[in-house]
PDB file of N, CA and C in Angstrom:
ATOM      1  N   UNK A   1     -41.068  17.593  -5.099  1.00  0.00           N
ATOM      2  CA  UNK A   1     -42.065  16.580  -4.837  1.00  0.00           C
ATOM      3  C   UNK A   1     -42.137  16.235  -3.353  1.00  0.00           C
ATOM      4  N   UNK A   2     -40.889  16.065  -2.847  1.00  0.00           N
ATOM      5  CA  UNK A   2     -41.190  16.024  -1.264  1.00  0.00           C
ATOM      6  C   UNK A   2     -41.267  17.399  -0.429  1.00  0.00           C
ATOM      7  N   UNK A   3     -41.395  18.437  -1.102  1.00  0.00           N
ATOM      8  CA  UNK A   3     -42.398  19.259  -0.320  1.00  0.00           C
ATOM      9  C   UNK A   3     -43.694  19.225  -0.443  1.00  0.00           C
ATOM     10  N   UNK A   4     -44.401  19.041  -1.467  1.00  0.00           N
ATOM     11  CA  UNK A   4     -45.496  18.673  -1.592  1.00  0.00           C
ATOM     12  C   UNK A   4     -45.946  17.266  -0.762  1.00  0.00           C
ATOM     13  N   UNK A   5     -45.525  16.796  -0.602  1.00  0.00           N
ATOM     14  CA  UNK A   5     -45.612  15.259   0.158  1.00  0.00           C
ATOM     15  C   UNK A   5     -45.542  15.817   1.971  1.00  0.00           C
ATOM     16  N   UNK A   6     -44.921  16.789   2.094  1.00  0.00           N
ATOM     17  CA  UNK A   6     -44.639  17.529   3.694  1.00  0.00           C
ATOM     18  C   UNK A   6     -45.691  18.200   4.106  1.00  0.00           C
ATOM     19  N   UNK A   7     -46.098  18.906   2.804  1.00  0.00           N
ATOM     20  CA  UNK A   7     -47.382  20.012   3.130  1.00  0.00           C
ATOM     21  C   UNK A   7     -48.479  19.439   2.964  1.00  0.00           C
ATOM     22  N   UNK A   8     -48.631  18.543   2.350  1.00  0.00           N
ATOM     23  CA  UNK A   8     -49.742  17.361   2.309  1.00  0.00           C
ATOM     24  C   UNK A   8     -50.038  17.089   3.722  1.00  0.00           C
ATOM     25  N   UNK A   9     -48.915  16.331   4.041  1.00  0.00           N
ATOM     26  CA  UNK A   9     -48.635  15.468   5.459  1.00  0.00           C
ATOM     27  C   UNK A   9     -49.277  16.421   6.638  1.00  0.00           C
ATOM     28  N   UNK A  10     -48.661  17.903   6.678  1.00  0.00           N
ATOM     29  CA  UNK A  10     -48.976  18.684   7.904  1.00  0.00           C
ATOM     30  C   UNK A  10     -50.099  19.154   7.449  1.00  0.00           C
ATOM     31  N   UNK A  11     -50.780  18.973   6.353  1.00  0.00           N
ATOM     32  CA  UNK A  11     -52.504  19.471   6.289  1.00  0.00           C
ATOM     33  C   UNK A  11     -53.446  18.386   6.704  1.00  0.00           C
ATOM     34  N   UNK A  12     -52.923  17.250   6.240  1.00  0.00           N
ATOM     35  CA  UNK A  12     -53.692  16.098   6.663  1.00  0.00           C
ATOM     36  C   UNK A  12     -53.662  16.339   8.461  1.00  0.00           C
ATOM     37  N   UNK A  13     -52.516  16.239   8.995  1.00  0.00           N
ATOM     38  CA  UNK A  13     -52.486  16.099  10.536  1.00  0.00           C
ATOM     39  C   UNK A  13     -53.269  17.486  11.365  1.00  0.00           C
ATOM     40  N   UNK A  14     -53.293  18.789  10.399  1.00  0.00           N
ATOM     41  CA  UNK A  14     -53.847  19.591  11.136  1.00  0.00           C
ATOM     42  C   UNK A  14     -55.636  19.617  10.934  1.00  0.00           C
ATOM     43  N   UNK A  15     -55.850  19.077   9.268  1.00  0.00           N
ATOM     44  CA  UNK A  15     -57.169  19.167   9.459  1.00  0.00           C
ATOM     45  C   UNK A  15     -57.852  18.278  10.139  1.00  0.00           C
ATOM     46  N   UNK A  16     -57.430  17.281  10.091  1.00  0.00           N
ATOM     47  CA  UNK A  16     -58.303  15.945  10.425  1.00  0.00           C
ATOM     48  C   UNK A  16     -58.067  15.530  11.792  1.00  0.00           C
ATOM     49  N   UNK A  17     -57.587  16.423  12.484  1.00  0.00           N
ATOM     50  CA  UNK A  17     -57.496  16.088  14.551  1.00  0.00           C
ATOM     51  C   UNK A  17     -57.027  14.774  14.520  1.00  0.00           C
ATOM     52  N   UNK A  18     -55.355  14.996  13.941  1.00  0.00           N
ATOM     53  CA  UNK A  18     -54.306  13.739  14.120  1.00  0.00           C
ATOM     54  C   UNK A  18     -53.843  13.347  15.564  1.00  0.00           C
ATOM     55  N   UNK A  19     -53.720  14.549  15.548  1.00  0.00           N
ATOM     56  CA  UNK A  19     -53.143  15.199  17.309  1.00  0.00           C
ATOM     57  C   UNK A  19     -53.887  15.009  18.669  1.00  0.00           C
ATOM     58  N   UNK A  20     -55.277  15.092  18.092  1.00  0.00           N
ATOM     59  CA  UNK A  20     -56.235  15.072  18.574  1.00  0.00           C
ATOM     60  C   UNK A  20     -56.559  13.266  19.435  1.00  0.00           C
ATOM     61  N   UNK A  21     -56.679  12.896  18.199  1.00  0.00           N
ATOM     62  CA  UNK A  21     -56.107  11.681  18.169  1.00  0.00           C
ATOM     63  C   UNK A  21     -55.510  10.853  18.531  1.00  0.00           C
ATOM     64  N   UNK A  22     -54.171  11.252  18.915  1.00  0.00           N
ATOM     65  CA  UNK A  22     -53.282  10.056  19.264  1.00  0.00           C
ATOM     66  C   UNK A  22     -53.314  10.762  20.596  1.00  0.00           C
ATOM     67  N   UNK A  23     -53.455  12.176  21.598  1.00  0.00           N
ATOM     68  CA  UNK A  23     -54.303  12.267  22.602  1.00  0.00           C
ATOM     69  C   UNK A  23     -54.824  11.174  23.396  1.00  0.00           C
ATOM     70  N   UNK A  24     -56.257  11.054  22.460  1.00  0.00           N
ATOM     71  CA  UNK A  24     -56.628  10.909  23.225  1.00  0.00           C
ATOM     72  C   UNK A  24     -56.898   8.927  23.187  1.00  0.00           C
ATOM     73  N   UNK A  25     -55.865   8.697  21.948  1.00  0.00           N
ATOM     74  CA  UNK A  25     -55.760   7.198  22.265  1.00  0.00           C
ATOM     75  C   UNK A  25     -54.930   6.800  23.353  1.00  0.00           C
ATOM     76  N   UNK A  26     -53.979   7.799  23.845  1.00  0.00           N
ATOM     77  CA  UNK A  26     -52.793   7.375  24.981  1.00  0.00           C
ATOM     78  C   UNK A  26     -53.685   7.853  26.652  1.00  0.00           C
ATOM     79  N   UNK A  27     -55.121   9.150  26.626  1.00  0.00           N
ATOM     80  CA  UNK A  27     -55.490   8.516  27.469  1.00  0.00           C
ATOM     81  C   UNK A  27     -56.691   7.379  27.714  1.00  0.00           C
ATOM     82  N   UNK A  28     -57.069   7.160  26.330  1.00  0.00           N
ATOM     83  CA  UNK A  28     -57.585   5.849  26.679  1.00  0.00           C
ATOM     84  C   UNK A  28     -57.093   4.762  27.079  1.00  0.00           C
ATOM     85  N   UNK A  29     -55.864   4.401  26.614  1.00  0.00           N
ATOM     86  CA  UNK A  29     -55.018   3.136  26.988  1.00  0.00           C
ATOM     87  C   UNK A  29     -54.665   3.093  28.507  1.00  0.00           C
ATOM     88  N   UNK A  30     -53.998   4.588  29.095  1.00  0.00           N
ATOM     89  CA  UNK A  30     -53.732   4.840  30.735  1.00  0.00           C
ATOM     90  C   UNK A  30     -55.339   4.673  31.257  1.00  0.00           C
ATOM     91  N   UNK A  31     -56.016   4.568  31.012  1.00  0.00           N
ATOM     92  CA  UNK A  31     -57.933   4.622  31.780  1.00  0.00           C
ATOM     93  C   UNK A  31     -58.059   3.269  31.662  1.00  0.00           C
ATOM     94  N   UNK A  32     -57.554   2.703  30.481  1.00  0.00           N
ATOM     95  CA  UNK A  32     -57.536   1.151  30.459  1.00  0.00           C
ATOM     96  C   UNK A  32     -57.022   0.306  31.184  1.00  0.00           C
ATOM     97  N   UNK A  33     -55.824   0.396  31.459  1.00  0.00           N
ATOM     98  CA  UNK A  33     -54.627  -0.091  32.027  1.00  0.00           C
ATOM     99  C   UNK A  33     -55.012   0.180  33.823  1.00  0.00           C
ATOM    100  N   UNK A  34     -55.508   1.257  33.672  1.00  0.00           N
ATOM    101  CA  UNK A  34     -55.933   1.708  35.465  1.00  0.00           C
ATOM    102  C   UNK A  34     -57.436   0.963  35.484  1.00  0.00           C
ATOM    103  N   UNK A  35     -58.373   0.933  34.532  1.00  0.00           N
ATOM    104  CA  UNK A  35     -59.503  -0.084  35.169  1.00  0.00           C
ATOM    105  C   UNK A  35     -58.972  -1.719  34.842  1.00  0.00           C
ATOM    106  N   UNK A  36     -58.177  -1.714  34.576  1.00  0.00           N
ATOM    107  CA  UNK A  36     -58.068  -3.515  34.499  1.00  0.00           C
ATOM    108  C   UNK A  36     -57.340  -3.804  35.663  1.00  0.00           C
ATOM    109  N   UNK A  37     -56.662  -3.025  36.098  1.00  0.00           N
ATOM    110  CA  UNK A  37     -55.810  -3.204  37.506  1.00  0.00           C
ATOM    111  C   UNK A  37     -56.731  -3.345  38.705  1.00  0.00           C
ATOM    112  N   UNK A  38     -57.738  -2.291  38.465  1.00  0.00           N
ATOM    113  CA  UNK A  38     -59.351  -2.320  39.541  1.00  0.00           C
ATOM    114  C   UNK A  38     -59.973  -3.321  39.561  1.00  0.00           C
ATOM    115  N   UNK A  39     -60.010  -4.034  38.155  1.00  0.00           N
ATOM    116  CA  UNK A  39     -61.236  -4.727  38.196  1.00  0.00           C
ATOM    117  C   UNK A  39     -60.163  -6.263  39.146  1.00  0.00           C
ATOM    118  N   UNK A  40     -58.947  -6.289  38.326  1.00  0.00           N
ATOM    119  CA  UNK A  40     -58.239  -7.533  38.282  1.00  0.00           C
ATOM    120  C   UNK A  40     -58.047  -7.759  40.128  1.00  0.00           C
ATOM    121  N   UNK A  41     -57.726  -6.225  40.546  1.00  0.00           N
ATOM    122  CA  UNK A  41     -57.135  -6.499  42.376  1.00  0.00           C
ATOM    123  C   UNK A  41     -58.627  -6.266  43.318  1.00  0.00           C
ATOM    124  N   UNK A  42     -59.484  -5.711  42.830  1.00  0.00           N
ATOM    125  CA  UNK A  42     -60.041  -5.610  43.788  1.00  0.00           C
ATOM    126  C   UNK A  42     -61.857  -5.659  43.678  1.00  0.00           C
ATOM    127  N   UNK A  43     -61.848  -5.565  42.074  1.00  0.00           N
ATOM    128  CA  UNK A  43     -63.567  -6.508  41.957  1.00  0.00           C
ATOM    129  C   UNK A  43     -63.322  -7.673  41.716  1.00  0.00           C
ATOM    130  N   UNK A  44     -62.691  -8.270  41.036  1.00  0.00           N
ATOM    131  CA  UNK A  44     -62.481  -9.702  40.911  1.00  0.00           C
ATOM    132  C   UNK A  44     -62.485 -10.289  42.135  1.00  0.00           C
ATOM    133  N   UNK A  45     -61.704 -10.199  43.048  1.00  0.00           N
ATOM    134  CA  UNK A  45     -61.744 -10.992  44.483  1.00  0.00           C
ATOM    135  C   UNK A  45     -63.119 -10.647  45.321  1.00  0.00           C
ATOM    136  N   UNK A  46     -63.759  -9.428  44.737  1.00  0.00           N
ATOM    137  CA  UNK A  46     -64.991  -9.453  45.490  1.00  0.00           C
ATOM    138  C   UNK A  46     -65.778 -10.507  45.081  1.00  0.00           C
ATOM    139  N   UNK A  47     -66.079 -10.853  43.446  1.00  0.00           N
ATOM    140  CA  UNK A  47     -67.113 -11.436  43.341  1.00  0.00           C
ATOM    141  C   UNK A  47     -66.404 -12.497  43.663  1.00  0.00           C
ATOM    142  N   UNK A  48     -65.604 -13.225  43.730  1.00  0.00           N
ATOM    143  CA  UNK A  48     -64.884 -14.738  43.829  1.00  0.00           C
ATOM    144  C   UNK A  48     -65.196 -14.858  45.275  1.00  0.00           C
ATOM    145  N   UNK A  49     -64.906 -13.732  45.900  1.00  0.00           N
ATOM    146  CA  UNK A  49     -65.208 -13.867  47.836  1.00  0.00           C
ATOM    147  C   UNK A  49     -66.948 -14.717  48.216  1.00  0.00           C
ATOM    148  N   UNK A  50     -67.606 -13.426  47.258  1.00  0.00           N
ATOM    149  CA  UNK A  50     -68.982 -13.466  47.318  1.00  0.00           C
ATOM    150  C   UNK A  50     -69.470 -15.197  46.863  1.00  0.00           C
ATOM    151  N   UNK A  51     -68.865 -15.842  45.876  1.00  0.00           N
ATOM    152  CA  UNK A  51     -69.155 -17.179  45.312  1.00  0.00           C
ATOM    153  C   UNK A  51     -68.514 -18.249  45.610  1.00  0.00           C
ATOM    154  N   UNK A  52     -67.989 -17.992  46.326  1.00  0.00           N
ATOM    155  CA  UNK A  52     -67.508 -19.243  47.257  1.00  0.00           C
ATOM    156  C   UNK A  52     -65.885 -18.881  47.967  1.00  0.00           C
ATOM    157  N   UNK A  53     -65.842 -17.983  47.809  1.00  0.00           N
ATOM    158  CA  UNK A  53     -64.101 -17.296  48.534  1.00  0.00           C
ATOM    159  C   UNK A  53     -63.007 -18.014  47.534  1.00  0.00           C
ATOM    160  N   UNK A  54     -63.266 -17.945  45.853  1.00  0.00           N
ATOM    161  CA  UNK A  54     -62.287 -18.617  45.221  1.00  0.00           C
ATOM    162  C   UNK A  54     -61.992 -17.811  44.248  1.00  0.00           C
ATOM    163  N   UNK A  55     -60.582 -17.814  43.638  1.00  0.00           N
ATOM    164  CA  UNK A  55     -60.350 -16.884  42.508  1.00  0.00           C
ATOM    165  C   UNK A  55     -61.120 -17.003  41.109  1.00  0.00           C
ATOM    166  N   UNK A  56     -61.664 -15.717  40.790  1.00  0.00           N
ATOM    167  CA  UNK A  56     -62.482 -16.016  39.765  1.00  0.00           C
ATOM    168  C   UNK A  56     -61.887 -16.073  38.453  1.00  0.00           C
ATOM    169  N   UNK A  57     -60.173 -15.558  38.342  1.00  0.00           N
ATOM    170  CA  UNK A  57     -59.688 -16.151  36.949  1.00  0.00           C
ATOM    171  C   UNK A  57     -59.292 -17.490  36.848  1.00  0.00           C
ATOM    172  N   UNK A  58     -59.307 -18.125  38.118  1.00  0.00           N
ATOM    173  CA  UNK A  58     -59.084 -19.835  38.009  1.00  0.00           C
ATOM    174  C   UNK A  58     -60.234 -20.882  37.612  1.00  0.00           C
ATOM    175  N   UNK A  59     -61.114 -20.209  37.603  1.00  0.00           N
ATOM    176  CA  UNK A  59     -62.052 -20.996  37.310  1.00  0.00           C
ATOM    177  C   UNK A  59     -62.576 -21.632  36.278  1.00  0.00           C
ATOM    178  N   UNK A  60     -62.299 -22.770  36.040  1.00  0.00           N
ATOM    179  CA  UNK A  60     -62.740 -23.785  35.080  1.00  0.00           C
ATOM    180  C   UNK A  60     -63.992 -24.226  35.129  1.00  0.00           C
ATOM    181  N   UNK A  61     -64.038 -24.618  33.282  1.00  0.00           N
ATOM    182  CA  UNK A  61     -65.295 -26.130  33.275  1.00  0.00           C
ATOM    183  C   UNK A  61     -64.737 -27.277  32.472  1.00  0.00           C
ATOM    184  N   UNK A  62     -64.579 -28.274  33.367  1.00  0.00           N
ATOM    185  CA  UNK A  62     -63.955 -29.464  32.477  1.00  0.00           C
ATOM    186  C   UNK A  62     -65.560 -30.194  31.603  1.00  0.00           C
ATOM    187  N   UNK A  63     -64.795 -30.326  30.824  1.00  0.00           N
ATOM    188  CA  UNK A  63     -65.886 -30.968  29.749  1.00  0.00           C
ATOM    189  C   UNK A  63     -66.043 -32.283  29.873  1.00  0.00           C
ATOM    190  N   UNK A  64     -64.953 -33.069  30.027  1.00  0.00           N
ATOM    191  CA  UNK A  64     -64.786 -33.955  30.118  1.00  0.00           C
ATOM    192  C   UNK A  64     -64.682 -35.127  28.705  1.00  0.00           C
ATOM    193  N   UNK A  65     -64.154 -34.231  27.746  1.00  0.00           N
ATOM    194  CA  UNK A  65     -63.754 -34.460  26.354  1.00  0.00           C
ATOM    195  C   UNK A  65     -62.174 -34.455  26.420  1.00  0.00           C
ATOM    196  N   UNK A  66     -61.584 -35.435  25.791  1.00  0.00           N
ATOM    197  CA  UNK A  66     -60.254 -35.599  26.366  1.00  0.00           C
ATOM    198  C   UNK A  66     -59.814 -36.004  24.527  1.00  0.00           C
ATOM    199  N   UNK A  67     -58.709 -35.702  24.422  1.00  0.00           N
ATOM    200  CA  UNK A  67     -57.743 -36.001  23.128  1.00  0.00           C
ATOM    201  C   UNK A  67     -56.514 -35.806  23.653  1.00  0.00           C
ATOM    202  N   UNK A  68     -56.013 -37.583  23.782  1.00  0.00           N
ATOM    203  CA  UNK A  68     -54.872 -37.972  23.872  1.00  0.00           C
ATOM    204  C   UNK A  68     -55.100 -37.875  25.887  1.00  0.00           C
ATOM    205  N   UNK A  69     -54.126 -37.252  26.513  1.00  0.00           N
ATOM    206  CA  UNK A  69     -53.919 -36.648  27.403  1.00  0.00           C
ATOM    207  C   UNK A  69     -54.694 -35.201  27.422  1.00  0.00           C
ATOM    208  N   UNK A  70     -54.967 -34.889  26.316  1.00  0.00           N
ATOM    209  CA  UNK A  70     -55.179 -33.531  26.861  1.00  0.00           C
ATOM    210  C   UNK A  70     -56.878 -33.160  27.004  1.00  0.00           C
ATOM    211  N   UNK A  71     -57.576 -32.540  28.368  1.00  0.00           N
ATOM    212  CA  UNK A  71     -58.648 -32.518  28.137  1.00  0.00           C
ATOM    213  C   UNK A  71     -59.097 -31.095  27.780  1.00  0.00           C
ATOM    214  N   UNK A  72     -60.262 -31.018  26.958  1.00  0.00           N
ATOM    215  CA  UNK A  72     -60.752 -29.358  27.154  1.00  0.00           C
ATOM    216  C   UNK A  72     -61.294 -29.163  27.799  1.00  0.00           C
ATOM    217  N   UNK A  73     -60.831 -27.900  28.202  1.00  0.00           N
ATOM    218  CA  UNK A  73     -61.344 -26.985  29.260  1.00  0.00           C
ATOM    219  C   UNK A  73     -61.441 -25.757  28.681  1.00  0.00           C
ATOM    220  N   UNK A  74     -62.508 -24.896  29.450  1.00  0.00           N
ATOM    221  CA  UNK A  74     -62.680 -23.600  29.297  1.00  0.00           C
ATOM    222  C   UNK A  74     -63.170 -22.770  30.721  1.00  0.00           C
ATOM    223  N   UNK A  75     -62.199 -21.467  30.238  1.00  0.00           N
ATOM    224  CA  UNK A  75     -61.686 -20.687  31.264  1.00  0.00           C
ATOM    225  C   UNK A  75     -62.965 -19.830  31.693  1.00  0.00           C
ATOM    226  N   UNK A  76     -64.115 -20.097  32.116  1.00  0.00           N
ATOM    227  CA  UNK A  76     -65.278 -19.336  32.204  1.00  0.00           C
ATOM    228  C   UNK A  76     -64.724 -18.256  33.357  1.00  0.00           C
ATOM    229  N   UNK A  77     -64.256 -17.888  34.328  1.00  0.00           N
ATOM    230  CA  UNK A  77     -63.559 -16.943  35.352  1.00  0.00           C
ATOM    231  C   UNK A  77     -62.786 -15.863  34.354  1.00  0.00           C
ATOM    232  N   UNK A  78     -62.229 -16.371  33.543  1.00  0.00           N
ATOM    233  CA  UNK A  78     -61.119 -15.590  33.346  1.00  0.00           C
ATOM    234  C   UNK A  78     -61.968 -14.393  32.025  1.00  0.00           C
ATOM    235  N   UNK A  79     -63.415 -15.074  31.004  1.00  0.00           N
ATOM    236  CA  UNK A  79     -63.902 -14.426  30.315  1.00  0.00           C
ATOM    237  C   UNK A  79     -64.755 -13.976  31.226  1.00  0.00           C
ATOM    238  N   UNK A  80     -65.210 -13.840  32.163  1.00  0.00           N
ATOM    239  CA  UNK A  80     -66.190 -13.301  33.102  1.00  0.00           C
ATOM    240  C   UNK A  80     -65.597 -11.898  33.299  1.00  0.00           C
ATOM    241  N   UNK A  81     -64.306 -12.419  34.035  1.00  0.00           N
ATOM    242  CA  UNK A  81     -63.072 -11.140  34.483  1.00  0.00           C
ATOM    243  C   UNK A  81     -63.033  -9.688  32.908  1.00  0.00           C
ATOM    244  N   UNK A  82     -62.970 -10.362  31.822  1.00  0.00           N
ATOM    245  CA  UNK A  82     -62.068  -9.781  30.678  1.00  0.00           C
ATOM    246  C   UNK A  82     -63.665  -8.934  30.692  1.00  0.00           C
ATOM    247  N   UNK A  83     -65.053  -9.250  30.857  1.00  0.00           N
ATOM    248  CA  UNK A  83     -66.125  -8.400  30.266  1.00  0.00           C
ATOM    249  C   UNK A  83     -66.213  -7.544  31.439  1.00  0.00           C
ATOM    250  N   UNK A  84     -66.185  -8.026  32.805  1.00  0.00           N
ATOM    251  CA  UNK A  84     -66.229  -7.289  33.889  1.00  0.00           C
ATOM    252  C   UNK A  84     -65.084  -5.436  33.303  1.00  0.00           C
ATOM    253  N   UNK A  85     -63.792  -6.255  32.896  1.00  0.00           N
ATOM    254  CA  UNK A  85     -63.674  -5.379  32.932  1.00  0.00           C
ATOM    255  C   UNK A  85     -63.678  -4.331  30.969  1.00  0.00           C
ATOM    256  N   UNK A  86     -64.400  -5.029  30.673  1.00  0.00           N
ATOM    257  CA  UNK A  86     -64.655  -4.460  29.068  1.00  0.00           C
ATOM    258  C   UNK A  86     -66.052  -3.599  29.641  1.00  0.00           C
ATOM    259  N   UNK A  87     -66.803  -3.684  30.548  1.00  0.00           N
ATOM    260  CA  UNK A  87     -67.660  -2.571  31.064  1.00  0.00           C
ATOM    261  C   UNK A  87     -67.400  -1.939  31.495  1.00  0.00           C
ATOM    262  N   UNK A  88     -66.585  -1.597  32.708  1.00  0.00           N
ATOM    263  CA  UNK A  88     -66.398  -1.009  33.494  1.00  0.00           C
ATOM    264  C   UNK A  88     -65.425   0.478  32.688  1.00  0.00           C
ATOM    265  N   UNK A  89     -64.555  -0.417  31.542  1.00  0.00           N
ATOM    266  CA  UNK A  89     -63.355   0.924  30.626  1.00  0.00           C
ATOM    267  C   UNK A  89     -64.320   1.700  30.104  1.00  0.00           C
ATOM    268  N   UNK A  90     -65.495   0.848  29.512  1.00  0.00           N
ATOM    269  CA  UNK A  90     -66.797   1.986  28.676  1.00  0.00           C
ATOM    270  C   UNK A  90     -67.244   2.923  29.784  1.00  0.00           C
ATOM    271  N   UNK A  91     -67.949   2.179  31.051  1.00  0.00           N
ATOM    272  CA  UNK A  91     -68.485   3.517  31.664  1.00  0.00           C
ATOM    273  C   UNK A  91     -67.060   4.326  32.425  1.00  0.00           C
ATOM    274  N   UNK A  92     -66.098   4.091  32.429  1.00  0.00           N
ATOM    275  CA  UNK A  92     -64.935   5.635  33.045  1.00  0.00           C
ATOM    276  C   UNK A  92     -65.132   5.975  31.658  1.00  0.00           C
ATOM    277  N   UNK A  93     -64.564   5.742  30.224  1.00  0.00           N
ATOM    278  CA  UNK A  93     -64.392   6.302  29.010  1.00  0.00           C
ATOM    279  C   UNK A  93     -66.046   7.477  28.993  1.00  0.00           C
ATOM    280  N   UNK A  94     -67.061   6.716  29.202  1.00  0.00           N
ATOM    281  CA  UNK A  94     -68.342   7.602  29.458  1.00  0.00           C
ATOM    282  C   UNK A  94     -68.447   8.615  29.797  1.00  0.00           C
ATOM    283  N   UNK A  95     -67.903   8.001  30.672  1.00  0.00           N
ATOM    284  CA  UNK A  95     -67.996   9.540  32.455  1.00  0.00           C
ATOM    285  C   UNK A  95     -66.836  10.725  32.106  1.00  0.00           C
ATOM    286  N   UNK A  96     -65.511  10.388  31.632  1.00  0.00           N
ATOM    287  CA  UNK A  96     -64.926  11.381  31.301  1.00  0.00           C
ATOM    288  C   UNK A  96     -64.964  11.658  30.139  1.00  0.00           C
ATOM    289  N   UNK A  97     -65.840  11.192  29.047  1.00  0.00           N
ATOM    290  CA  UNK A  97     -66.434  11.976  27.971  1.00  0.00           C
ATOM    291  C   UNK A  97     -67.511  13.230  28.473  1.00  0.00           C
ATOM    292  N   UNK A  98     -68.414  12.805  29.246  1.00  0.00           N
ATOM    293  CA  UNK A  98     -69.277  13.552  29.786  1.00  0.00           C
ATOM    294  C   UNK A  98     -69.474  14.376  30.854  1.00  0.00           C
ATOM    295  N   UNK A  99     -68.137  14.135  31.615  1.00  0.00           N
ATOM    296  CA  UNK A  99     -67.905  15.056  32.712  1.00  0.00           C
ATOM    297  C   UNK A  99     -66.958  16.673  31.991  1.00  0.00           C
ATOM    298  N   UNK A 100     -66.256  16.043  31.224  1.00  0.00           N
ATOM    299  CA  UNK A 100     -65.338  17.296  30.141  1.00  0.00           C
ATOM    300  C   UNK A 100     -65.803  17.640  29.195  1.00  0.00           C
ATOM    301  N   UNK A 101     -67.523  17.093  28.852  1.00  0.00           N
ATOM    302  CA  UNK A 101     -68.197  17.784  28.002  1.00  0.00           C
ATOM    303  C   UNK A 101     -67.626  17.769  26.641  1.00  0.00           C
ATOM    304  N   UNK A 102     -67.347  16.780  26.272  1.00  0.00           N
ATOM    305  CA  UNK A 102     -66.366  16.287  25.135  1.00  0.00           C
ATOM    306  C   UNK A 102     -67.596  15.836  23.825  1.00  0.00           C
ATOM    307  N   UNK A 103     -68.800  15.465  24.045  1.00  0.00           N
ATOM    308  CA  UNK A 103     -69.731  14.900  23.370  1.00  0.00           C
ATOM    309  C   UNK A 103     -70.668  15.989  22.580  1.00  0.00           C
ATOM    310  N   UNK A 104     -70.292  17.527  23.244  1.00  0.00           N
ATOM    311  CA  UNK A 104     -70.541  18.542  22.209  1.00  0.00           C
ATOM    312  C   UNK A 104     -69.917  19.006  21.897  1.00  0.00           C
ATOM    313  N   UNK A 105     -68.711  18.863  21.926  1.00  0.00           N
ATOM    314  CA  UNK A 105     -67.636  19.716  21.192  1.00  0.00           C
ATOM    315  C   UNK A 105     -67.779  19.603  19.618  1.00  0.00           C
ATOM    316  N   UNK A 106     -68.533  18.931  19.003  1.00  0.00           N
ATOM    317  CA  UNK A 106     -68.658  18.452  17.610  1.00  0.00           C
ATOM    318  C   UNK A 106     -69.677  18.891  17.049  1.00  0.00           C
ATOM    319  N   UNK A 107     -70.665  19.196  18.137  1.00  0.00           N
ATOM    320  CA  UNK A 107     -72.152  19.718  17.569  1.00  0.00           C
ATOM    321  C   UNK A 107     -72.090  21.393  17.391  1.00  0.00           C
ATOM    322  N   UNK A 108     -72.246  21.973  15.776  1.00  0.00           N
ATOM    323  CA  UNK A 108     -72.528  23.278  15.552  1.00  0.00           C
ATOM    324  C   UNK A 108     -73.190  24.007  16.532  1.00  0.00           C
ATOM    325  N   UNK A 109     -72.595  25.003  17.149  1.00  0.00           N
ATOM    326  CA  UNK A 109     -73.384  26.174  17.673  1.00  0.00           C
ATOM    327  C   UNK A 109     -74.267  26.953  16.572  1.00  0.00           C
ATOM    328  N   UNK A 110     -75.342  27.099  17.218  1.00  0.00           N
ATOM    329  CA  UNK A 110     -76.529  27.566  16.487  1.00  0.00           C
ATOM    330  C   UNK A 110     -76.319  29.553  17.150  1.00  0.00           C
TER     331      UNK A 110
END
């Protein structure tokens, strides 16, 4: 029974691009990890330069709704930062889909 459970296992991983897979989730995560470092050191301080020379993950909006001591606030800089760089991972992920020609590898040759 646990050979059958083995040969299962290595058919599943060879048919279904397991390998393939965890590829190319480890270089998505390194493309990730390298545009959040871009966006975080050196677009972020551009646009913060550009809007008044201030850091743009510090940036608050006080509401001026308070419970107890504590008031809310929200971090508008810091979700600005997180989409800045949630675009920027799509277009590298883009570009090296489409520079390695990765987007036909799936389509039947005729």
């Amino acid at each position: 029974m646990a050979k059958n459970h083995a040969k299962g296992f290595t058919d599943f991983v060879r048919e279904q691009g397991v390998v393939g897979l965890a590829v190319g989730l480890a270089i998505g995560a390194a493309a990730g990890e390298a545009v959040k470092k871009i966006v975080e050191e050196f677009i972020n301080p551009i646009i913060g330069y550009l809007v008044g020379g201030v850091s743009l993950d510090k940036q608050m909006w006080h509401t001026g709704l308070f419970r107890g001591k504590e008031e809310l606030v929200f971090g508008w800089g810091a979700i600005i930062g997180a989409v800045i760089t949630l675009l920027a991972t799509a277009f590298v992920v883009y570009q090296i889909v489409h520079i390695a020609k990765l987007d036909r590898m799936d389509k039947k040759k005729d």
